[in-house]
N, C-alpha and C. Protein backbone atom coordinates (compact mmCIF):
# COMPACT_ATOMS: atom_id res chain seq x y z
N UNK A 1 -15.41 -84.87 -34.58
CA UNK A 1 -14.88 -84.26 -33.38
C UNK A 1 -15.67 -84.74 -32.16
N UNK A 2 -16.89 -85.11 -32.48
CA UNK A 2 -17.92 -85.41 -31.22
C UNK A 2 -17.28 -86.73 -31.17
N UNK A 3 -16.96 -87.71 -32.04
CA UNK A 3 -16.43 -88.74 -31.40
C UNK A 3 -15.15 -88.82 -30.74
N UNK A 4 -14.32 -87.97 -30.90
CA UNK A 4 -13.13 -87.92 -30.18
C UNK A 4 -13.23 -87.49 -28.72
N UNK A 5 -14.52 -85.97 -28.28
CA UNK A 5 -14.81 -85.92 -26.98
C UNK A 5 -15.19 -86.87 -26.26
N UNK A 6 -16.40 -87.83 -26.79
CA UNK A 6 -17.11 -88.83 -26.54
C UNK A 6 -15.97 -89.93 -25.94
N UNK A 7 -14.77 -90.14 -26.39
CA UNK A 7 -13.67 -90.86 -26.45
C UNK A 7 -13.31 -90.39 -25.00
N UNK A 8 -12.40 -89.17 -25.46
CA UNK A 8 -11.84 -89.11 -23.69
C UNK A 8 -12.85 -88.42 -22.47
N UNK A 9 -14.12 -88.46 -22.92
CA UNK A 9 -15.00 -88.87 -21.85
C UNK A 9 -14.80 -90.09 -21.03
N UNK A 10 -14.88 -90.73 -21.67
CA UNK A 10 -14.47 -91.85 -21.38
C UNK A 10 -13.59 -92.88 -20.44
N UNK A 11 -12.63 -92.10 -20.79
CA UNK A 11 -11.29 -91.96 -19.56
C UNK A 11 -11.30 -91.95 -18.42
N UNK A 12 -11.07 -92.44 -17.91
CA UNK A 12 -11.37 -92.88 -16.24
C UNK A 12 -10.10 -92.17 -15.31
N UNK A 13 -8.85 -92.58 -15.85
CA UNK A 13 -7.76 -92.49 -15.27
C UNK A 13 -7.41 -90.60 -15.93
N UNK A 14 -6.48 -90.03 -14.72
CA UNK A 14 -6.07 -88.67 -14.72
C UNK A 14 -4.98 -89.17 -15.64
N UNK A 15 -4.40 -88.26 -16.88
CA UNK A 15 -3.27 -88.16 -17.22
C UNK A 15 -3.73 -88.07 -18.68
N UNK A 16 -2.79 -87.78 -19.83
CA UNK A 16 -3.08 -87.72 -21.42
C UNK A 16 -4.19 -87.84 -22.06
N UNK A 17 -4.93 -86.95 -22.43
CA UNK A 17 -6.08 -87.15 -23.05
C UNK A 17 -7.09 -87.34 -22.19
N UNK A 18 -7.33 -86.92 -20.81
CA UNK A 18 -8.12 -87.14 -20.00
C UNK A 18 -8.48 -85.71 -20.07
N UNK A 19 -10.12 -85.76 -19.47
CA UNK A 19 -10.46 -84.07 -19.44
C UNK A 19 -10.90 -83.87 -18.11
N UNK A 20 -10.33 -82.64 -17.53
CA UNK A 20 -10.37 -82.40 -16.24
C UNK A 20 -11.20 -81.13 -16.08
N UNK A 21 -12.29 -81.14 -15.36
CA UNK A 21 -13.24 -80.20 -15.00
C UNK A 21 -13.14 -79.65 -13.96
N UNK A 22 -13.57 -78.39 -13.51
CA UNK A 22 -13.29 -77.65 -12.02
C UNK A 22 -14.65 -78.27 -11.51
N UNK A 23 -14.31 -77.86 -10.72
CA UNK A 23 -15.78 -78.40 -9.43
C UNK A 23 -17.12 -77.36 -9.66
N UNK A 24 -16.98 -76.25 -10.11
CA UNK A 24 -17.73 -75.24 -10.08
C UNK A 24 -19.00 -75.62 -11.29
N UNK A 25 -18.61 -76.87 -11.68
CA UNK A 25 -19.65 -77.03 -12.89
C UNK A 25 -20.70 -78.40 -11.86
N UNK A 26 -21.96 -77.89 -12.28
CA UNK A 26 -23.17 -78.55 -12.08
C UNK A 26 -23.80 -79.87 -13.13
N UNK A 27 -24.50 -80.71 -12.44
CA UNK A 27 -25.04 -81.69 -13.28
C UNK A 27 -25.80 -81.06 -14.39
N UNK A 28 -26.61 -79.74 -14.66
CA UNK A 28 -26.45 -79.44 -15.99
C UNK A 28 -25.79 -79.19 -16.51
N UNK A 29 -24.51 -78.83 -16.28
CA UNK A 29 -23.50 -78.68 -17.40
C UNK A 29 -23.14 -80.25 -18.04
N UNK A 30 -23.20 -81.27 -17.17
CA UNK A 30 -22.91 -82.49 -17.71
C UNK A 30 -23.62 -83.03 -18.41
N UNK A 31 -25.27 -82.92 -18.19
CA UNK A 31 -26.19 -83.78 -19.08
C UNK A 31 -26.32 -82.61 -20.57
N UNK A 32 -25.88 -81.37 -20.32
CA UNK A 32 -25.81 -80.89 -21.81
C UNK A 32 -24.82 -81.13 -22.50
N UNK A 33 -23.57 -81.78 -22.23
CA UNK A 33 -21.98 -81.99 -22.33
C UNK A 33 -22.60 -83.68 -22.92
N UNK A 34 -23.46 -84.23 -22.31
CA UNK A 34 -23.86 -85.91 -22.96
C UNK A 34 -24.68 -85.94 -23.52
N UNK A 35 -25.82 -84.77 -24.13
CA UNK A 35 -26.91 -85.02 -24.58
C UNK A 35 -27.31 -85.56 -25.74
N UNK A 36 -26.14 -85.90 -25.98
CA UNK A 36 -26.08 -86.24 -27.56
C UNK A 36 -25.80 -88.07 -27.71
N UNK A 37 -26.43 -88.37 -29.33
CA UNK A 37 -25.98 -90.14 -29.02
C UNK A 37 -25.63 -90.38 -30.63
N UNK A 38 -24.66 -91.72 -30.51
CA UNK A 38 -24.65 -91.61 -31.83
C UNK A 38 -25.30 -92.75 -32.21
N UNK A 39 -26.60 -92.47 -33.25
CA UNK A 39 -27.07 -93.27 -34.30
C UNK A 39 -26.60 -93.38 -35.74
N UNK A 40 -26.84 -94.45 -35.80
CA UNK A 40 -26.63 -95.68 -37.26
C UNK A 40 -27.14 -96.31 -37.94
N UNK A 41 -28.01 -95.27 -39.11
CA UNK A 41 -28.79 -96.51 -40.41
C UNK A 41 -28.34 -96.56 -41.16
N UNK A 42 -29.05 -97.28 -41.91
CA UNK A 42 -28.51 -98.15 -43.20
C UNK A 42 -29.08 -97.23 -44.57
N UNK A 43 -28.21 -96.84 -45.58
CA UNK A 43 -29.03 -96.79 -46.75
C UNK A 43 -28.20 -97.04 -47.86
N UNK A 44 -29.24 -97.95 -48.64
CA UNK A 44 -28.68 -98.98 -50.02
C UNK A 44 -27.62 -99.83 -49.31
N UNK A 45 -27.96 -100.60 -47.67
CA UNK A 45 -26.32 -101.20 -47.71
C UNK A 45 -25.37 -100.21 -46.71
N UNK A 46 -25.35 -99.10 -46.85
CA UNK A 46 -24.18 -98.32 -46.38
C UNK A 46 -24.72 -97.99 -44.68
N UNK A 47 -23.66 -98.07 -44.04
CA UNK A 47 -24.16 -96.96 -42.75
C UNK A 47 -23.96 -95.54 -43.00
N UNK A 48 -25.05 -95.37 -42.14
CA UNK A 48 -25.13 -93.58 -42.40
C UNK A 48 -25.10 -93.39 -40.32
N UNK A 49 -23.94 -92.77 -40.27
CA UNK A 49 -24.11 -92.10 -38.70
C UNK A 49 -24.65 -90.76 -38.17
N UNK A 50 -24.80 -90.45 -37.10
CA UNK A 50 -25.34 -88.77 -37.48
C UNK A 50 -25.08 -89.33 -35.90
N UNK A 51 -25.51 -87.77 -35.31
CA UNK A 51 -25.42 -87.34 -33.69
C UNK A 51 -26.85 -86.95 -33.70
N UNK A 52 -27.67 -87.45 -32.48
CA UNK A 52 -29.47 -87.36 -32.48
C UNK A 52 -29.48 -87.05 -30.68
N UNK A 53 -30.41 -86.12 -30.48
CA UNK A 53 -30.01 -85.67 -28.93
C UNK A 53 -31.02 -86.86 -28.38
N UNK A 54 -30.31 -86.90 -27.06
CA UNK A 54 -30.78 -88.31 -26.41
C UNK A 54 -32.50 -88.38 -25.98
N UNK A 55 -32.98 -86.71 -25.55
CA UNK A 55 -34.09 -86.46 -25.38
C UNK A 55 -34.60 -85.50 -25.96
N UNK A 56 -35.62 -85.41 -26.51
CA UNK A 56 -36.05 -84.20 -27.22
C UNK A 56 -36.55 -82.87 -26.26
N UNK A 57 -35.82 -81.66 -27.09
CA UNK A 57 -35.93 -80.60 -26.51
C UNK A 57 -34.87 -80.27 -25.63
N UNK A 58 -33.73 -81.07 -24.94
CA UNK A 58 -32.36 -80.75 -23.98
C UNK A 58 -31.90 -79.96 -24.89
N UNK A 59 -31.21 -79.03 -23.84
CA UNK A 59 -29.85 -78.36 -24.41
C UNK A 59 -28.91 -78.84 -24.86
N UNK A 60 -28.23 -78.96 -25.48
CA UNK A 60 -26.39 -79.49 -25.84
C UNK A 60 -25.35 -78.09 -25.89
N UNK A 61 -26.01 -77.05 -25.42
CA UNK A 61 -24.81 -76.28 -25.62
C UNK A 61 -23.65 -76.44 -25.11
N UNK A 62 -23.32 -77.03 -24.34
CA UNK A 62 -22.10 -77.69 -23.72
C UNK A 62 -21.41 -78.46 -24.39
N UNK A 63 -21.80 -79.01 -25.67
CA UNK A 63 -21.61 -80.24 -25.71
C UNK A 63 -20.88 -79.40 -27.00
N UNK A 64 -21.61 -78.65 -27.66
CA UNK A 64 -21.11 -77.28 -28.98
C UNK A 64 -19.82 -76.88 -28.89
N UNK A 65 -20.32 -76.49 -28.01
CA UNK A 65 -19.01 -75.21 -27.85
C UNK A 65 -17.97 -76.35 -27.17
N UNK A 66 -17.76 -77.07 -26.33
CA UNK A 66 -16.71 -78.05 -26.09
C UNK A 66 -16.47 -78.13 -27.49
N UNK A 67 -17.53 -78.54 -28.69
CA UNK A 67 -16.45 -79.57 -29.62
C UNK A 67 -15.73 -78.30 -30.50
N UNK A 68 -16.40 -77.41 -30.37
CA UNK A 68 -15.94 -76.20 -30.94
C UNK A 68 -14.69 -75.75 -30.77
N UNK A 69 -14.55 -75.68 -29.25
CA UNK A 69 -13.49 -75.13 -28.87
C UNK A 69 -11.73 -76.46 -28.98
N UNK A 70 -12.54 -78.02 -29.23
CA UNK A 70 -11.38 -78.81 -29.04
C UNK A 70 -11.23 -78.59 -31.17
N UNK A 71 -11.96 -78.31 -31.85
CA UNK A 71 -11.56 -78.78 -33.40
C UNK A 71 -11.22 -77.46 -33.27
N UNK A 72 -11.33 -75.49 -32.69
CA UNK A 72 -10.45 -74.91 -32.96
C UNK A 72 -8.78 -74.97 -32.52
N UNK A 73 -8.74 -75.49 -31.16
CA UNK A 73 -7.56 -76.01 -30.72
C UNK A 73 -6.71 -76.99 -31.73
N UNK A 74 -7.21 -77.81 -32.39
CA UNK A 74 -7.34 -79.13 -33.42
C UNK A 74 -6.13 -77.82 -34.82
N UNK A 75 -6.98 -77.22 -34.74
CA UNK A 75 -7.02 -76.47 -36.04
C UNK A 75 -5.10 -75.81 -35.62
N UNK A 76 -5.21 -75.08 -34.95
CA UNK A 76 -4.29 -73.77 -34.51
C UNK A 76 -3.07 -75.05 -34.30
N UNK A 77 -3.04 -76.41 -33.77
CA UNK A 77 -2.10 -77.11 -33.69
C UNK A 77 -1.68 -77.17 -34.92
N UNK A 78 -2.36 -77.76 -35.91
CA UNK A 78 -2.24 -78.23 -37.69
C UNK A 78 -1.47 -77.13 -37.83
N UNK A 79 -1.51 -75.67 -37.43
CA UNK A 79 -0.67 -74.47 -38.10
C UNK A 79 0.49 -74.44 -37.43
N UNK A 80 0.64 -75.06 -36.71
CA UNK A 80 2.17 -75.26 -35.86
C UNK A 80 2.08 -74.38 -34.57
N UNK A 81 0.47 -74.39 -33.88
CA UNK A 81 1.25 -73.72 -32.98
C UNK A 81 1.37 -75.01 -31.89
N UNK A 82 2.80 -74.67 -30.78
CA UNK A 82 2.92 -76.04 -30.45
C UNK A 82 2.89 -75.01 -28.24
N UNK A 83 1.74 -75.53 -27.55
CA UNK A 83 1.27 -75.06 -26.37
C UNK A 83 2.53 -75.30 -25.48
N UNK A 84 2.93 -76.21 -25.75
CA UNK A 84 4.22 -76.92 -24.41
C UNK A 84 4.85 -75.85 -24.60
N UNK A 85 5.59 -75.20 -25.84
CA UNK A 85 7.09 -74.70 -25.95
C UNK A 85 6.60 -73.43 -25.47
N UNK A 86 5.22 -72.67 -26.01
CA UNK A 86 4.85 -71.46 -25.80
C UNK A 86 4.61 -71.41 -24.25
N UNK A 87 4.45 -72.26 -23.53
CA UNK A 87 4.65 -72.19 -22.07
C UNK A 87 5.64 -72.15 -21.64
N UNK A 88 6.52 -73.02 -21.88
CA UNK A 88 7.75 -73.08 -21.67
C UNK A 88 8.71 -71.55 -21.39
N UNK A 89 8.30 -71.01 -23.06
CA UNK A 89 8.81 -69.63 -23.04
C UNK A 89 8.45 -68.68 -22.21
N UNK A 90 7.48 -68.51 -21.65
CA UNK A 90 6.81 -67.47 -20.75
C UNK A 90 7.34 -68.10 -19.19
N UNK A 91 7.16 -69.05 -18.89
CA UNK A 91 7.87 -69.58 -17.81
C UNK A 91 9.18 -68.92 -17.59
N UNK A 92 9.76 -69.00 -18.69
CA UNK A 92 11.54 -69.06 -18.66
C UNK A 92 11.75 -67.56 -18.88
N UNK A 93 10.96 -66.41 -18.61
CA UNK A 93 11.44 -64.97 -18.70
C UNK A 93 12.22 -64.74 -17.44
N UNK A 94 13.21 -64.44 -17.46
CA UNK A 94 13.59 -63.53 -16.51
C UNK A 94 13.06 -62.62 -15.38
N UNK A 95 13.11 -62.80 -14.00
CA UNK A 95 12.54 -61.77 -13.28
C UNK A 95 10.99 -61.61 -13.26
N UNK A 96 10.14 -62.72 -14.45
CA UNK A 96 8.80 -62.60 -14.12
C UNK A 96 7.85 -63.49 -13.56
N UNK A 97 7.17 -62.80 -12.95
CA UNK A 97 6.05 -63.58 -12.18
C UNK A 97 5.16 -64.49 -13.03
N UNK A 98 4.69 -65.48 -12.45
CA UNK A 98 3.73 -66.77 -13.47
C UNK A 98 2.45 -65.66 -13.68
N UNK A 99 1.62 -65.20 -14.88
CA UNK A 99 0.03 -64.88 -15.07
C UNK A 99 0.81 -63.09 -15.15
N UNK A 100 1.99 -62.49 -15.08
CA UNK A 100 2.05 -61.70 -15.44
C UNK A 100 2.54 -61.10 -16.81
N UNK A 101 2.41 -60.01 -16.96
CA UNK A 101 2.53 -60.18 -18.85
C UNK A 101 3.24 -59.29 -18.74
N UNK A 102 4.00 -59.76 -19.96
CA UNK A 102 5.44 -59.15 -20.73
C UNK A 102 5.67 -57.99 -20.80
N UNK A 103 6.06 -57.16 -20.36
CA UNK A 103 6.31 -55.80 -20.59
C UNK A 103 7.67 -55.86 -21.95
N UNK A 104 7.15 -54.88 -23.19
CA UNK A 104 7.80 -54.55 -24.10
C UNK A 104 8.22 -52.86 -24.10
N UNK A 105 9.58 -53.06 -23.90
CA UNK A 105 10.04 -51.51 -24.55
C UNK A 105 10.57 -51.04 -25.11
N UNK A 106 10.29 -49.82 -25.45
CA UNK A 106 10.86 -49.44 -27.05
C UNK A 106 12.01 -48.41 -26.96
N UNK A 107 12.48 -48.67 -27.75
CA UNK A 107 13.74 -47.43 -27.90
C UNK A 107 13.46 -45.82 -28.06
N UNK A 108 12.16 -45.86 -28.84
CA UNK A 108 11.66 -44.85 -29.28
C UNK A 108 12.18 -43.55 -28.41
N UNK A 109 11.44 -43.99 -27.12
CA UNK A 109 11.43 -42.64 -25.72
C UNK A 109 13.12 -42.71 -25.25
N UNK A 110 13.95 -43.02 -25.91
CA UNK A 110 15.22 -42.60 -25.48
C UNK A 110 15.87 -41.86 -26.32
């Protein structure tokens, strides 16, 4: 998963797979978001990769919980949930405002 962030880090250009940050985040949030590198030895022959923080003692919590939060996203897709349509649907209510929530009612009280 760290290599896939590492990936559309990468990304230069706005659009698909690009990650877009608010302004409200500081250069520590970024060097804990990069603190990480990937190394590559050898054993018997084989590569062995691992993630090794770039300086000893930095934080990476940024860097955690990002990958955390993109392999649970990762995950909840695999189960079908699909974000476009579920927007879509809330968009397309009737009579409601965008960020306001659904009012459900019941028959019960009649």
């Amino acid at each position: 998963m760290k290599d896939a962030v590492y990936a559309r880090l990468r990304l230069t250009d706005p659009g698909p797979g690009a990650i877009h940050f608010p302004r409200r985040l500081d250069a520590d949030y970024f060097r804990q978001l990069t603190a990480e590198r990937v190394v590559t030895r050898f054993e018997r022959g084989r590569p062995i990769r691992s993630w090794q923080p770039k300086r000893d003692g930095e934080p990476n919590e940024a860097l955690d919980t990002f990958v955390y939060a993109h392999a649970a996203l990762q995950g909840l897709i695999s189960m079908g949930l699909r974000l476009n349509e579920e927007v879509e649907g809330v968009a397309s209510v009737p009579g409601q405002r965008p960020g306001q929530k659904k009012i459900l009612r019941s028959n019960w009280m009649r």
